[in-house]
PDB file of N, CA and C in Angstrom:
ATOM      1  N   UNK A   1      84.757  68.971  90.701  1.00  0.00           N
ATOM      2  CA  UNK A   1      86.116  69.354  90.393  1.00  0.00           C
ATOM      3  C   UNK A   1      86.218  70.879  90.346  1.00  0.00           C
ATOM      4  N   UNK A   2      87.479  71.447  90.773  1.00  0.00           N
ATOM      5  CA  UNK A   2      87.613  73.118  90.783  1.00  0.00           C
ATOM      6  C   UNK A   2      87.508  73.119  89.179  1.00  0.00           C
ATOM      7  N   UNK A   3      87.601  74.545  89.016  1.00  0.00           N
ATOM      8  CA  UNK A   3      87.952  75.542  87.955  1.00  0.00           C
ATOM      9  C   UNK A   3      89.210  75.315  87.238  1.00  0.00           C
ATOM     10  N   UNK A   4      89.491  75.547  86.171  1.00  0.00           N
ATOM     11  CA  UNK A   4      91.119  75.514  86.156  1.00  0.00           C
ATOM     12  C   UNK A   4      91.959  76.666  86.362  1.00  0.00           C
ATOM     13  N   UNK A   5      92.326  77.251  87.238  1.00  0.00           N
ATOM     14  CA  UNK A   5      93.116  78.112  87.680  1.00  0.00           C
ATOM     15  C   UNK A   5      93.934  78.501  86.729  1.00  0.00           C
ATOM     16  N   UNK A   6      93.792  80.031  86.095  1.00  0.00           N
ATOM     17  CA  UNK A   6      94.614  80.715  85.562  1.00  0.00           C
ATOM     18  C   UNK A   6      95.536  82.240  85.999  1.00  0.00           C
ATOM     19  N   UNK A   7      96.555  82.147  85.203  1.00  0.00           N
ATOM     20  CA  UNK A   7      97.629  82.701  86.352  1.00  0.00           C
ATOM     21  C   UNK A   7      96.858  84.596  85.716  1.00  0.00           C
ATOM     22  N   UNK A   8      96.689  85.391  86.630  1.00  0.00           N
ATOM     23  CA  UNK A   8      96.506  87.048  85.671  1.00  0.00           C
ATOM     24  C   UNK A   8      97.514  87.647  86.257  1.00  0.00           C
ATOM     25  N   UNK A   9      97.705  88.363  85.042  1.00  0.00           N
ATOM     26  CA  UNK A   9      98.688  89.514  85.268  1.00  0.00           C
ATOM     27  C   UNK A   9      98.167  90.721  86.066  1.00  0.00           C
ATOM     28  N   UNK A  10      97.882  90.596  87.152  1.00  0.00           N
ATOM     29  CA  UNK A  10      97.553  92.228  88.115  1.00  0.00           C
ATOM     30  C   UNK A  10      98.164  93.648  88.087  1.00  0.00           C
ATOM     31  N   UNK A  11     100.012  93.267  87.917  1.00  0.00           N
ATOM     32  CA  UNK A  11     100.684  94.140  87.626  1.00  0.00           C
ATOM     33  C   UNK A  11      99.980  94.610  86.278  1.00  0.00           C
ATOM     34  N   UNK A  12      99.745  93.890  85.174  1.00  0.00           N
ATOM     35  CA  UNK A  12      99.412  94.623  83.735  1.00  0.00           C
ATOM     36  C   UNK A  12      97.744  94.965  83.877  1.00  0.00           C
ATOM     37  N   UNK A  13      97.079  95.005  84.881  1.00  0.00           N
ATOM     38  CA  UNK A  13      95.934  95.704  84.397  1.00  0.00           C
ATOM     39  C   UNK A  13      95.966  96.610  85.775  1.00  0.00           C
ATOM     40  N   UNK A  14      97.228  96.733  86.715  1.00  0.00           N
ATOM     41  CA  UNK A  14      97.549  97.761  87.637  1.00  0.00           C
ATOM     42  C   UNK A  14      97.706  99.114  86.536  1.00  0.00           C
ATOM     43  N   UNK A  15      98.706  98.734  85.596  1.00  0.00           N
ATOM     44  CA  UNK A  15      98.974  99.599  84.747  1.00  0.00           C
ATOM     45  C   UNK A  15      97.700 100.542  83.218  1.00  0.00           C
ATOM     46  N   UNK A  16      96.768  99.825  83.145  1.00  0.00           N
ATOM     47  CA  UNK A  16      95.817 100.124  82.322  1.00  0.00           C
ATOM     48  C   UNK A  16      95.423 101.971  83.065  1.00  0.00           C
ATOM     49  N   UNK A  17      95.453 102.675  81.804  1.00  0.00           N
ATOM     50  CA  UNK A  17      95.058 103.486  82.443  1.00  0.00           C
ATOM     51  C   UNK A  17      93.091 103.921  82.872  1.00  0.00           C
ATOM     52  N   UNK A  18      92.646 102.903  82.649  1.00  0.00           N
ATOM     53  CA  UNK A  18      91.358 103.255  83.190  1.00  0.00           C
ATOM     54  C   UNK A  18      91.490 102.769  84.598  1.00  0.00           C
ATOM     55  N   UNK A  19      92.194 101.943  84.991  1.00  0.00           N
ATOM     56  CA  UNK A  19      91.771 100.971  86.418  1.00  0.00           C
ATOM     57  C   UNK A  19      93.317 102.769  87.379  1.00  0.00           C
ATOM     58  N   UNK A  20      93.691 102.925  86.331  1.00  0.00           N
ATOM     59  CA  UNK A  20      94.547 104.088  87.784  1.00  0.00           C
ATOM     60  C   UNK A  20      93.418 105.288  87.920  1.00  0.00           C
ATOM     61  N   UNK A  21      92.573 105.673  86.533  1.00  0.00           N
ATOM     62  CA  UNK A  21      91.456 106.876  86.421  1.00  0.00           C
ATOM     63  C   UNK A  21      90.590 106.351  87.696  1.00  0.00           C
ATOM     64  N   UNK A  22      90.280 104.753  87.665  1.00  0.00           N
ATOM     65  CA  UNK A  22      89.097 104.438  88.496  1.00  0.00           C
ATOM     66  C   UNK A  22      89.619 104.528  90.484  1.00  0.00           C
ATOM     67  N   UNK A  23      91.022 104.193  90.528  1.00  0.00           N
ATOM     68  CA  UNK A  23      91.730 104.333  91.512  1.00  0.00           C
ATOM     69  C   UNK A  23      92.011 105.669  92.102  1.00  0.00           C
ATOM     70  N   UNK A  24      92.327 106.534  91.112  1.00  0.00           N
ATOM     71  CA  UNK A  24      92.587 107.974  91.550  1.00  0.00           C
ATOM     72  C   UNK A  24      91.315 108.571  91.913  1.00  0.00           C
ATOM     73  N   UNK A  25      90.156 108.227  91.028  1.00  0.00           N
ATOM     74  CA  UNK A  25      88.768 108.905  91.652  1.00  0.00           C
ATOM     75  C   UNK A  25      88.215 108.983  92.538  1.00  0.00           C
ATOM     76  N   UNK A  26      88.456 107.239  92.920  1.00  0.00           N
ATOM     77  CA  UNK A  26      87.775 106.765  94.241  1.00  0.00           C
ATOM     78  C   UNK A  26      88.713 107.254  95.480  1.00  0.00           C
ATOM     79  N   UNK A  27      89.832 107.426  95.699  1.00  0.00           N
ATOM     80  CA  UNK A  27      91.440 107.863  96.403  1.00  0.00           C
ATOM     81  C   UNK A  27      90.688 109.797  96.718  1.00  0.00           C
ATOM     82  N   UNK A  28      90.478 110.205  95.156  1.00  0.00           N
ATOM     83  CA  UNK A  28      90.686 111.616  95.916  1.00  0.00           C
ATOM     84  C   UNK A  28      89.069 111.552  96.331  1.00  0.00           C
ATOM     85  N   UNK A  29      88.241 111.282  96.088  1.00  0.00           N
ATOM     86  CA  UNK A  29      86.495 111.282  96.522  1.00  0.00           C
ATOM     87  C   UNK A  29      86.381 111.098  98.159  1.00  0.00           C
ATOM     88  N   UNK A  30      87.198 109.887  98.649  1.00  0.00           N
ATOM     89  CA  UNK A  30      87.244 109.639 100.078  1.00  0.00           C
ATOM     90  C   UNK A  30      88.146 110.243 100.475  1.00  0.00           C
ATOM     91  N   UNK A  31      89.374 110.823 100.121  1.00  0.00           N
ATOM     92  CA  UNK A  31      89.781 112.378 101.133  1.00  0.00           C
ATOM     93  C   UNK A  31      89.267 112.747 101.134  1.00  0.00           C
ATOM     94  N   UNK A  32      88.467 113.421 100.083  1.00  0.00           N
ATOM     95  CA  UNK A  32      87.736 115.200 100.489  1.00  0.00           C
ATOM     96  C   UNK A  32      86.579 114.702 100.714  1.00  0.00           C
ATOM     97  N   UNK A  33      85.668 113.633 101.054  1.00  0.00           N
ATOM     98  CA  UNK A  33      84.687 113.308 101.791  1.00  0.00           C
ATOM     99  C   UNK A  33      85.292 113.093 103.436  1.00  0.00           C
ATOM    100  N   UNK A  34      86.116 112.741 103.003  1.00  0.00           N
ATOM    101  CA  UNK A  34      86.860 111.743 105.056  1.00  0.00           C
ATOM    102  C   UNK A  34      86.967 113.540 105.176  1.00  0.00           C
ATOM    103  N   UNK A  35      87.816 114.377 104.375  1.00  0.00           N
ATOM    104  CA  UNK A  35      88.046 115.640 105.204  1.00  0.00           C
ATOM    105  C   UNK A  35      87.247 116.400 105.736  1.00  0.00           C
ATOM    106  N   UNK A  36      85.857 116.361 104.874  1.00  0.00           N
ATOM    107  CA  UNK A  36      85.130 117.490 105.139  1.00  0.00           C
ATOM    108  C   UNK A  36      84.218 116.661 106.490  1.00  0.00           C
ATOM    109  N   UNK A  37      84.157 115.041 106.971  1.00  0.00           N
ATOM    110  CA  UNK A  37      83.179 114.541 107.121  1.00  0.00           C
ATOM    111  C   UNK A  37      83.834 114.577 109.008  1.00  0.00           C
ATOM    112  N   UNK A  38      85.004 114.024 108.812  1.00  0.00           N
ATOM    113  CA  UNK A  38      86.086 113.919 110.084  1.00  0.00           C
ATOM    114  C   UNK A  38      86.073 115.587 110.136  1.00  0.00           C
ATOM    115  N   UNK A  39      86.040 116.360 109.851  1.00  0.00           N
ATOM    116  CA  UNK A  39      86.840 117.622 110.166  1.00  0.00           C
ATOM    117  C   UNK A  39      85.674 118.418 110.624  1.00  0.00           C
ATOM    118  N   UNK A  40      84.729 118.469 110.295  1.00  0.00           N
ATOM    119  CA  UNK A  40      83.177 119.400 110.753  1.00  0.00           C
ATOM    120  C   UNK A  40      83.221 118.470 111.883  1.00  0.00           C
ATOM    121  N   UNK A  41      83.056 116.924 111.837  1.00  0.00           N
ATOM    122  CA  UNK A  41      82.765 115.940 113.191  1.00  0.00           C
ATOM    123  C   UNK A  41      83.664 116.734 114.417  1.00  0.00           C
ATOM    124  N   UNK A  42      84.921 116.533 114.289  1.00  0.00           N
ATOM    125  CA  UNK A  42      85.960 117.119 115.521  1.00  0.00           C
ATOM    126  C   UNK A  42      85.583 118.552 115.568  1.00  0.00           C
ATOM    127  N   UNK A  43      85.513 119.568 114.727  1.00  0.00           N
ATOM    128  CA  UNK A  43      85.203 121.140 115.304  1.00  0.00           C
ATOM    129  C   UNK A  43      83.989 121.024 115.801  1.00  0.00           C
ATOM    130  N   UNK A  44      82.940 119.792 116.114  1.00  0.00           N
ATOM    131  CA  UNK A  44      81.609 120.130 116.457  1.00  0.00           C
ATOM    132  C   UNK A  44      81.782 119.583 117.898  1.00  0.00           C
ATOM    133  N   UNK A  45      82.819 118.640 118.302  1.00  0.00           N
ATOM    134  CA  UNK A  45      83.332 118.356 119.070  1.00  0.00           C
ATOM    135  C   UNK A  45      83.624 119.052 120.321  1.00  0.00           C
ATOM    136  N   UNK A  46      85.127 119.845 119.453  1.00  0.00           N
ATOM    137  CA  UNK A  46      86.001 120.904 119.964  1.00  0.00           C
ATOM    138  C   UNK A  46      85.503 122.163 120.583  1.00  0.00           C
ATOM    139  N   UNK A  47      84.140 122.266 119.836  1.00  0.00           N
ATOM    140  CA  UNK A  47      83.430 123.361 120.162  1.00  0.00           C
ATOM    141  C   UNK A  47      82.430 122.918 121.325  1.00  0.00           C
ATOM    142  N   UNK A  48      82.354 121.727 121.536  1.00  0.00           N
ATOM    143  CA  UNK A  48      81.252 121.666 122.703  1.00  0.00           C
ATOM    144  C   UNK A  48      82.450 121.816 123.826  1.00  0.00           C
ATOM    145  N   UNK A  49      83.487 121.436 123.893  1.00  0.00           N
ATOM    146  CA  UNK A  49      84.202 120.931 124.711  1.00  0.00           C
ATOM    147  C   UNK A  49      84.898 122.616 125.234  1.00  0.00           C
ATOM    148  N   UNK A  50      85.273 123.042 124.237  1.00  0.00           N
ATOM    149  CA  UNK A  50      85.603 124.268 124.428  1.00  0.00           C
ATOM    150  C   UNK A  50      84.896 125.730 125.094  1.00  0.00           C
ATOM    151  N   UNK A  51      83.404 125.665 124.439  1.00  0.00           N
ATOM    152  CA  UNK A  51      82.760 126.508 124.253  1.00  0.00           C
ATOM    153  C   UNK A  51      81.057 126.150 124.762  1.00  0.00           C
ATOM    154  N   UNK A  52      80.776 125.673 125.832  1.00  0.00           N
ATOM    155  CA  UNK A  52      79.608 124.859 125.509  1.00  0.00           C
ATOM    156  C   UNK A  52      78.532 126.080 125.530  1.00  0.00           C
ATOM    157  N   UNK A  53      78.819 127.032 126.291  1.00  0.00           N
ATOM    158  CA  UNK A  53      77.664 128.411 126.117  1.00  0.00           C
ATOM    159  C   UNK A  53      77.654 128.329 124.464  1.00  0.00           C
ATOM    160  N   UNK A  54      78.096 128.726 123.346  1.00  0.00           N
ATOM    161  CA  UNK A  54      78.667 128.919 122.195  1.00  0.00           C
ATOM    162  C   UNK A  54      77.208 127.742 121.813  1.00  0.00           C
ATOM    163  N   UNK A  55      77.656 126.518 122.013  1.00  0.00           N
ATOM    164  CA  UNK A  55      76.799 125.247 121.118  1.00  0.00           C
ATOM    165  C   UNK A  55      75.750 125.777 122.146  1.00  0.00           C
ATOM    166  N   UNK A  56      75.400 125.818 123.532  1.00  0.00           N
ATOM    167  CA  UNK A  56      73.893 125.826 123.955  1.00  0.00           C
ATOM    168  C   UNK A  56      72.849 127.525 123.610  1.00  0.00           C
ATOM    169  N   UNK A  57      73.443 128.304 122.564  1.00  0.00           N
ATOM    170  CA  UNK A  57      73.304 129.117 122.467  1.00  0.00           C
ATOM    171  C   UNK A  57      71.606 128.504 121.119  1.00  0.00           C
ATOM    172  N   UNK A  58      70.090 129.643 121.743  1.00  0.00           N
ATOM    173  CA  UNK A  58      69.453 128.873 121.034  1.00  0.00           C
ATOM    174  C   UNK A  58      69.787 129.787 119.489  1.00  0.00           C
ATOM    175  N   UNK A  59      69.433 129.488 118.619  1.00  0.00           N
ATOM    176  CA  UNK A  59      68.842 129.921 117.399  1.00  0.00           C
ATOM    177  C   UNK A  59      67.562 130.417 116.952  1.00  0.00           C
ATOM    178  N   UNK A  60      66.577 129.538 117.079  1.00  0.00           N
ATOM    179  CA  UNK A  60      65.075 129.642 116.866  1.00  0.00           C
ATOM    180  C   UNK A  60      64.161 128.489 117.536  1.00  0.00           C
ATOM    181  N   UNK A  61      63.344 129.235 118.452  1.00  0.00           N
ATOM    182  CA  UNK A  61      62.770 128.117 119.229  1.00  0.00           C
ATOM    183  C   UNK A  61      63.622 128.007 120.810  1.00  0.00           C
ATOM    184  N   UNK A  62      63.365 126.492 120.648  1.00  0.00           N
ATOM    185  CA  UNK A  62      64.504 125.820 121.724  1.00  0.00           C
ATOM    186  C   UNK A  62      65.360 125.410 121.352  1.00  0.00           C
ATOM    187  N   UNK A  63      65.736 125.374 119.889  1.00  0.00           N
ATOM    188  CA  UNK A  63      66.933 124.833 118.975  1.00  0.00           C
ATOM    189  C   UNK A  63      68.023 125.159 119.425  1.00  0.00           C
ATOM    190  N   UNK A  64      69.007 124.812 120.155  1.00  0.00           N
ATOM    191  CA  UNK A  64      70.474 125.379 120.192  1.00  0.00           C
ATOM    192  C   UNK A  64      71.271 124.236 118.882  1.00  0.00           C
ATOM    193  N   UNK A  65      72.244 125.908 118.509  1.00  0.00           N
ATOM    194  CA  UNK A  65      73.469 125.426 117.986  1.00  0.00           C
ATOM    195  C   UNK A  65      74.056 124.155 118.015  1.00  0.00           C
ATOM    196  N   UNK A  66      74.244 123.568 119.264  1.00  0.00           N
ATOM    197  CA  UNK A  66      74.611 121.988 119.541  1.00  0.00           C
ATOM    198  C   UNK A  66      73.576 120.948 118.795  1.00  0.00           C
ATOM    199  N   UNK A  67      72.425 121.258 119.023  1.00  0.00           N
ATOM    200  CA  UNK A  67      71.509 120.186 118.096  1.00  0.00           C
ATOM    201  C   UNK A  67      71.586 120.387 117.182  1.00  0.00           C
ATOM    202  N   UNK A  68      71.305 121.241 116.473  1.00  0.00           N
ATOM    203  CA  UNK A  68      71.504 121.952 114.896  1.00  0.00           C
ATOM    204  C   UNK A  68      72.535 121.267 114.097  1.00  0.00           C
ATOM    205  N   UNK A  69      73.585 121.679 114.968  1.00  0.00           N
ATOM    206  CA  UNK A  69      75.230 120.998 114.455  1.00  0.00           C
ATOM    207  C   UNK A  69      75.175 119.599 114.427  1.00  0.00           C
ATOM    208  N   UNK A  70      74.534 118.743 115.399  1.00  0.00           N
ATOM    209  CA  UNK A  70      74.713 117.404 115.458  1.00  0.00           C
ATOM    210  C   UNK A  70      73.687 117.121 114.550  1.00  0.00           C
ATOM    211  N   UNK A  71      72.397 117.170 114.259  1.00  0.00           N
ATOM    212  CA  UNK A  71      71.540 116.590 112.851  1.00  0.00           C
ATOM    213  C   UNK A  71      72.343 117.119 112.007  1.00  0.00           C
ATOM    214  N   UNK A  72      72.849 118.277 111.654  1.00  0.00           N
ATOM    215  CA  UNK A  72      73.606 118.652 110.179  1.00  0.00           C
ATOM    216  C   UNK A  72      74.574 117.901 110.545  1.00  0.00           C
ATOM    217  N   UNK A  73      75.246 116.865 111.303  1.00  0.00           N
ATOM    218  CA  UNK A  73      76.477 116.098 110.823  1.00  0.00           C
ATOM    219  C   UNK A  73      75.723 114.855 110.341  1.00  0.00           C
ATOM    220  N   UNK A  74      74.432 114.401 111.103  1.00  0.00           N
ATOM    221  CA  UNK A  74      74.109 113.266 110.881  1.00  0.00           C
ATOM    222  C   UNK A  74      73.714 113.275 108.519  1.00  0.00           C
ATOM    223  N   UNK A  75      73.029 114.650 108.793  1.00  0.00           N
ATOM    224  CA  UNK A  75      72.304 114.780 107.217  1.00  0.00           C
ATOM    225  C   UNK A  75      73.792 114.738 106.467  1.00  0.00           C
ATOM    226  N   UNK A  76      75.046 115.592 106.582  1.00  0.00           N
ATOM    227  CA  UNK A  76      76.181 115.385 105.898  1.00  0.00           C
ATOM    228  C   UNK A  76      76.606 114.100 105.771  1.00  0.00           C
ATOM    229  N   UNK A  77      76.670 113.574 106.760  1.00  0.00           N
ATOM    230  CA  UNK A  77      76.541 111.516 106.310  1.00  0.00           C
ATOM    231  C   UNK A  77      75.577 111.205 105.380  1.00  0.00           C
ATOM    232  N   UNK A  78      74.165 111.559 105.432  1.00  0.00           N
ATOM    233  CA  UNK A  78      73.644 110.790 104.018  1.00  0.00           C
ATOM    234  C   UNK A  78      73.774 111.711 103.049  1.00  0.00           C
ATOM    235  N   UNK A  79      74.541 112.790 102.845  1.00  0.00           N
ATOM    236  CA  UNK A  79      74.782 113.305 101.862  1.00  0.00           C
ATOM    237  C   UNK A  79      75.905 112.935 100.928  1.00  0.00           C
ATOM    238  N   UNK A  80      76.929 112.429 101.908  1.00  0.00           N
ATOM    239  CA  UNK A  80      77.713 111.991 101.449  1.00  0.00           C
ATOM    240  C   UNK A  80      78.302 110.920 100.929  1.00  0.00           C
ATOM    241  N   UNK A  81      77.017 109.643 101.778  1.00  0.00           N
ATOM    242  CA  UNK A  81      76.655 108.306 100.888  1.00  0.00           C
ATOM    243  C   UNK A  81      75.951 108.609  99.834  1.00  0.00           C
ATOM    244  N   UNK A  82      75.233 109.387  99.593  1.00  0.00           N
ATOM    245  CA  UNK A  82      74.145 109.481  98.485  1.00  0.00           C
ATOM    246  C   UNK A  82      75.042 109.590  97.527  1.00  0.00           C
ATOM    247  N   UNK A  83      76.125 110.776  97.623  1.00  0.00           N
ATOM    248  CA  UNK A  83      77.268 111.405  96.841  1.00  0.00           C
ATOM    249  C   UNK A  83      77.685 110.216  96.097  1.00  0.00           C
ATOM    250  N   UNK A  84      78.628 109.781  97.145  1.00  0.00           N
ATOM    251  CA  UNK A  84      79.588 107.857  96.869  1.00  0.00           C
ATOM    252  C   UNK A  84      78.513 107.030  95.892  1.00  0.00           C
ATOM    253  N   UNK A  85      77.167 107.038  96.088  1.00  0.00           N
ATOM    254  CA  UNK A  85      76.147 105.769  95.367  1.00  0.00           C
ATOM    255  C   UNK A  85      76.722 106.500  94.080  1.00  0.00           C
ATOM    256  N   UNK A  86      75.834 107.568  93.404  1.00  0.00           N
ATOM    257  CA  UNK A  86      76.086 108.771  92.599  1.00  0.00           C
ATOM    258  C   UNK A  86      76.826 108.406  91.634  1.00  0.00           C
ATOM    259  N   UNK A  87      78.224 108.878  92.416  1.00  0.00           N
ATOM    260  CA  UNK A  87      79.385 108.677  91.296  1.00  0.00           C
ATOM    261  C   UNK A  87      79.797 106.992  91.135  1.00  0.00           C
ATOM    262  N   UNK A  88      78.901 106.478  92.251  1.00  0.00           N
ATOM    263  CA  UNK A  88      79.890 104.909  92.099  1.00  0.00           C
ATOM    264  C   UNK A  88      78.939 104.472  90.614  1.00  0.00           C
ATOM    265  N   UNK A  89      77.879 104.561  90.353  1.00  0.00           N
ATOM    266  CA  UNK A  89      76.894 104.633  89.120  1.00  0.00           C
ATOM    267  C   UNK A  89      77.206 105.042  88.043  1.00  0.00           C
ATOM    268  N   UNK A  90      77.521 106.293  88.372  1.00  0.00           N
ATOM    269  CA  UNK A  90      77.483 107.177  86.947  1.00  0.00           C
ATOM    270  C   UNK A  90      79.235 107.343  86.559  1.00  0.00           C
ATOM    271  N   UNK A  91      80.429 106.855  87.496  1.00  0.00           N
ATOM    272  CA  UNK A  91      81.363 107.293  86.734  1.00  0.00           C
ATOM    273  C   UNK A  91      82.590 106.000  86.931  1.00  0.00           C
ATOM    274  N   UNK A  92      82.595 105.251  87.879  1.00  0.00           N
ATOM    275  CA  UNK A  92      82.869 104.348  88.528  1.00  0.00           C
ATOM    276  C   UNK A  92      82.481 102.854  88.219  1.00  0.00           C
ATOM    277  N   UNK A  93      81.369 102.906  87.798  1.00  0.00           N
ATOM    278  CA  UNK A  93      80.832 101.704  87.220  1.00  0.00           C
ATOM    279  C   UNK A  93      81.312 101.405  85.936  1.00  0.00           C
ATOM    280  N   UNK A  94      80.789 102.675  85.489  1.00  0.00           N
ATOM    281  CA  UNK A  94      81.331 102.053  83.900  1.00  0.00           C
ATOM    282  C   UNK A  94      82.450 101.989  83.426  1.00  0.00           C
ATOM    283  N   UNK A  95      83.492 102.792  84.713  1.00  0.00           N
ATOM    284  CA  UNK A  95      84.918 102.447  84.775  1.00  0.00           C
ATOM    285  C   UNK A  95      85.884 101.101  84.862  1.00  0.00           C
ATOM    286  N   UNK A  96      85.090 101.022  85.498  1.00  0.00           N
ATOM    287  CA  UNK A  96      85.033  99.106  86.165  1.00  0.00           C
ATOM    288  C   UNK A  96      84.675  98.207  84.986  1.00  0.00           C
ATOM    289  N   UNK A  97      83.669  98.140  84.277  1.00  0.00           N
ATOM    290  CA  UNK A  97      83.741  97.819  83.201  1.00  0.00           C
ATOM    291  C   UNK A  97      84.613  98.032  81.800  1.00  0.00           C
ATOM    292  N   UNK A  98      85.043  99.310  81.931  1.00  0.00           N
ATOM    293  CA  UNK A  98      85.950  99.376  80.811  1.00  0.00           C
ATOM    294  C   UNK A  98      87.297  98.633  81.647  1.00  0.00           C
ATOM    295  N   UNK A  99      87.495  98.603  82.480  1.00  0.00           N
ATOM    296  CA  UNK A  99      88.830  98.247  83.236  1.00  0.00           C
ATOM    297  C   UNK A  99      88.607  96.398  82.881  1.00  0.00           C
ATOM    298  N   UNK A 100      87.419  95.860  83.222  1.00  0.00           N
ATOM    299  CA  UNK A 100      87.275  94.518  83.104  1.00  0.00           C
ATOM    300  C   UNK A 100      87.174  93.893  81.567  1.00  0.00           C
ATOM    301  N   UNK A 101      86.713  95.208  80.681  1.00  0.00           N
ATOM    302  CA  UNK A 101      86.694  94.583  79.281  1.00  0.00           C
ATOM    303  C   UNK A 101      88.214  94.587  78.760  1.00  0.00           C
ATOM    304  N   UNK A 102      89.204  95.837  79.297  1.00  0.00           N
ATOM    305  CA  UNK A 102      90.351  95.626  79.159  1.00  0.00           C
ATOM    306  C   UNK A 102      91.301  94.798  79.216  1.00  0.00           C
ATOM    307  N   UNK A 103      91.011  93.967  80.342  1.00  0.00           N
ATOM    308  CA  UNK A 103      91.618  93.189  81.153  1.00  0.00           C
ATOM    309  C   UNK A 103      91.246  91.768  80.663  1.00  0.00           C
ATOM    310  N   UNK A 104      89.623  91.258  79.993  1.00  0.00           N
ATOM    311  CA  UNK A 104      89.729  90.038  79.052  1.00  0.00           C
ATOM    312  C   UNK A 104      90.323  90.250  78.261  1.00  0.00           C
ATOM    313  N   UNK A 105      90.086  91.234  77.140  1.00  0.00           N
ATOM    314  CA  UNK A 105      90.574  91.574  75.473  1.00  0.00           C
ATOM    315  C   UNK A 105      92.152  91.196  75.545  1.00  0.00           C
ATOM    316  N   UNK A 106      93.199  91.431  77.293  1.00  0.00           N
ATOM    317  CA  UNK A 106      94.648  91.267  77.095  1.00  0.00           C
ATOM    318  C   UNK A 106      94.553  89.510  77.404  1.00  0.00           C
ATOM    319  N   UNK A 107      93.882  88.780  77.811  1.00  0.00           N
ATOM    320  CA  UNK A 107      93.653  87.719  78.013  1.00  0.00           C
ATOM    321  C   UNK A 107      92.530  87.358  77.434  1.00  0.00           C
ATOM    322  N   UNK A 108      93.098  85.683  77.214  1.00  0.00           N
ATOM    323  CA  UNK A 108      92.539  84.958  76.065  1.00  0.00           C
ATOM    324  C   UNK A 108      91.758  84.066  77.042  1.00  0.00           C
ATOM    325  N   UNK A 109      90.170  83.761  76.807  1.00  0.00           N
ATOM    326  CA  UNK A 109      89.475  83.241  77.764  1.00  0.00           C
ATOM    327  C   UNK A 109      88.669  84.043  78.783  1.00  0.00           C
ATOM    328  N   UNK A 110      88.934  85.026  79.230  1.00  0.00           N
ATOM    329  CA  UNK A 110      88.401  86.100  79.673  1.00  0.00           C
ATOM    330  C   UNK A 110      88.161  85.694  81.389  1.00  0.00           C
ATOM    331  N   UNK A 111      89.285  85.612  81.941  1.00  0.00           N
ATOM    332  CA  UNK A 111      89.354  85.309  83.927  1.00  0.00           C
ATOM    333  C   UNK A 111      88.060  85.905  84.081  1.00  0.00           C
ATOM    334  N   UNK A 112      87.911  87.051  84.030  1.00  0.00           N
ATOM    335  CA  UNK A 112      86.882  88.192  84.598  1.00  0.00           C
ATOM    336  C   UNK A 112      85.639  87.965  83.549  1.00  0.00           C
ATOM    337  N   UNK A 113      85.198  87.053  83.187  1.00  0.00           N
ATOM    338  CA  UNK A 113      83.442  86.849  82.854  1.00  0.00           C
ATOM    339  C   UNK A 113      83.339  86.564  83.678  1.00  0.00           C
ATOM    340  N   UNK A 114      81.534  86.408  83.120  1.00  0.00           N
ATOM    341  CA  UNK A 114      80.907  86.035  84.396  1.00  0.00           C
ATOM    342  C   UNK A 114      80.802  84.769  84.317  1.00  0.00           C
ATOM    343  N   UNK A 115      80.492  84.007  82.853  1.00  0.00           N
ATOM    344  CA  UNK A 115      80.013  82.996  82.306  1.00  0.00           C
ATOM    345  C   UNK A 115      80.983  82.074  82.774  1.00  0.00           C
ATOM    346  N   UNK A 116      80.159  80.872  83.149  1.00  0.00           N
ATOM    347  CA  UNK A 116      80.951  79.688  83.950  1.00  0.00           C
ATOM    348  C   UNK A 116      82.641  79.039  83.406  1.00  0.00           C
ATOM    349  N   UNK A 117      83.649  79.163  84.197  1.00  0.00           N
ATOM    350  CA  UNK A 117      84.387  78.496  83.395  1.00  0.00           C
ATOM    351  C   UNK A 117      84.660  76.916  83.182  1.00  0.00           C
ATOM    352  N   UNK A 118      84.701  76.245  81.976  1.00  0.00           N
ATOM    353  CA  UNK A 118      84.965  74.608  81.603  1.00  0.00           C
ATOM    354  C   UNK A 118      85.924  74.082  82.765  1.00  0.00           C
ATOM    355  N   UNK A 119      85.264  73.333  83.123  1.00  0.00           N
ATOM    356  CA  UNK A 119      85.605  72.293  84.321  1.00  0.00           C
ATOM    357  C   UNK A 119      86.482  71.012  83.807  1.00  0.00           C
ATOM    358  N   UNK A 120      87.476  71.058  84.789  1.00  0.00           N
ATOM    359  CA  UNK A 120      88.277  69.879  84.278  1.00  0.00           C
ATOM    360  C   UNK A 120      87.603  68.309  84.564  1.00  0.00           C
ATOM    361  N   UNK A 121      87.692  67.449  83.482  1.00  0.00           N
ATOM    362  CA  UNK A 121      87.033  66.370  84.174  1.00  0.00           C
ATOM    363  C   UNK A 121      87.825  65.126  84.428  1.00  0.00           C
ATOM    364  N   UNK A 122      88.278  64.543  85.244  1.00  0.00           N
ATOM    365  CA  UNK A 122      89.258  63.351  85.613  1.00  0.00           C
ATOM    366  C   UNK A 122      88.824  62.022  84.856  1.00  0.00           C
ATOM    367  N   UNK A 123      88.896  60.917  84.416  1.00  0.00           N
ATOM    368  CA  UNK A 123      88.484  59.762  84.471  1.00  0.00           C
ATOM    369  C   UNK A 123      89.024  58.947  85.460  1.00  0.00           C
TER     370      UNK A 123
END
């Protein structure tokens, strides 16, 4: 037999202000990650396309600019997952939890445990 389906209020824990703190964090974290991540990607682009003497220009070694630029986009990707793990841990998590302890304490029974819910039984 299912669960017994209870109705939650989404609108009222839309409104909690930890779940908008946890919304706004995660909102501005992936702009200014998407900006800095999309925006170096296309000028590294723009610049081959534009300028390719410019990127085949070496540095040290046989290193040109163009390789250089393309591993430093690849390392800015795991820098910037590492970043996301980071805060999803240390500021995000326990956000989520205060948002979910919020969200039983307004409801009786607690939707959001983990612990199994009582099963209806038919005869």
């Amino acid at each position: 037999m299912a669960a017994q389906e209870r109705d939650v209020d989404w609108d009222a824990i839309e409104r909690l202000p930890s779940f908008q703190e946890l919304v706004r964090g995660r909102r501005r974290f992936a702009w200014i990650a998407g900006t800095i991540g999309i925006g170096l990607g296309v000028l590294y682009v723009v610049l081959a396309g534009v300028d390719p003497d410019l990127m085949g220009t070496h540095i040290f070694g046989s290193m040109s600019l163009g390789f250089v630029g393309g591993v430093g986009l690849i390392v800015l990707t795991w820098i910037i997952t590492a970043l996301y793990m980071w805060r999803s841990n240390r500021v995000w998590g326990p956000l989520e939890e205060r948002v979910r302890a919020e969200a039983e304490a307004g409801e009786p029974g607690g939707r959001f445990s983990r612990a199994e819910q009582p099963q209806e039984v038919s005869s």
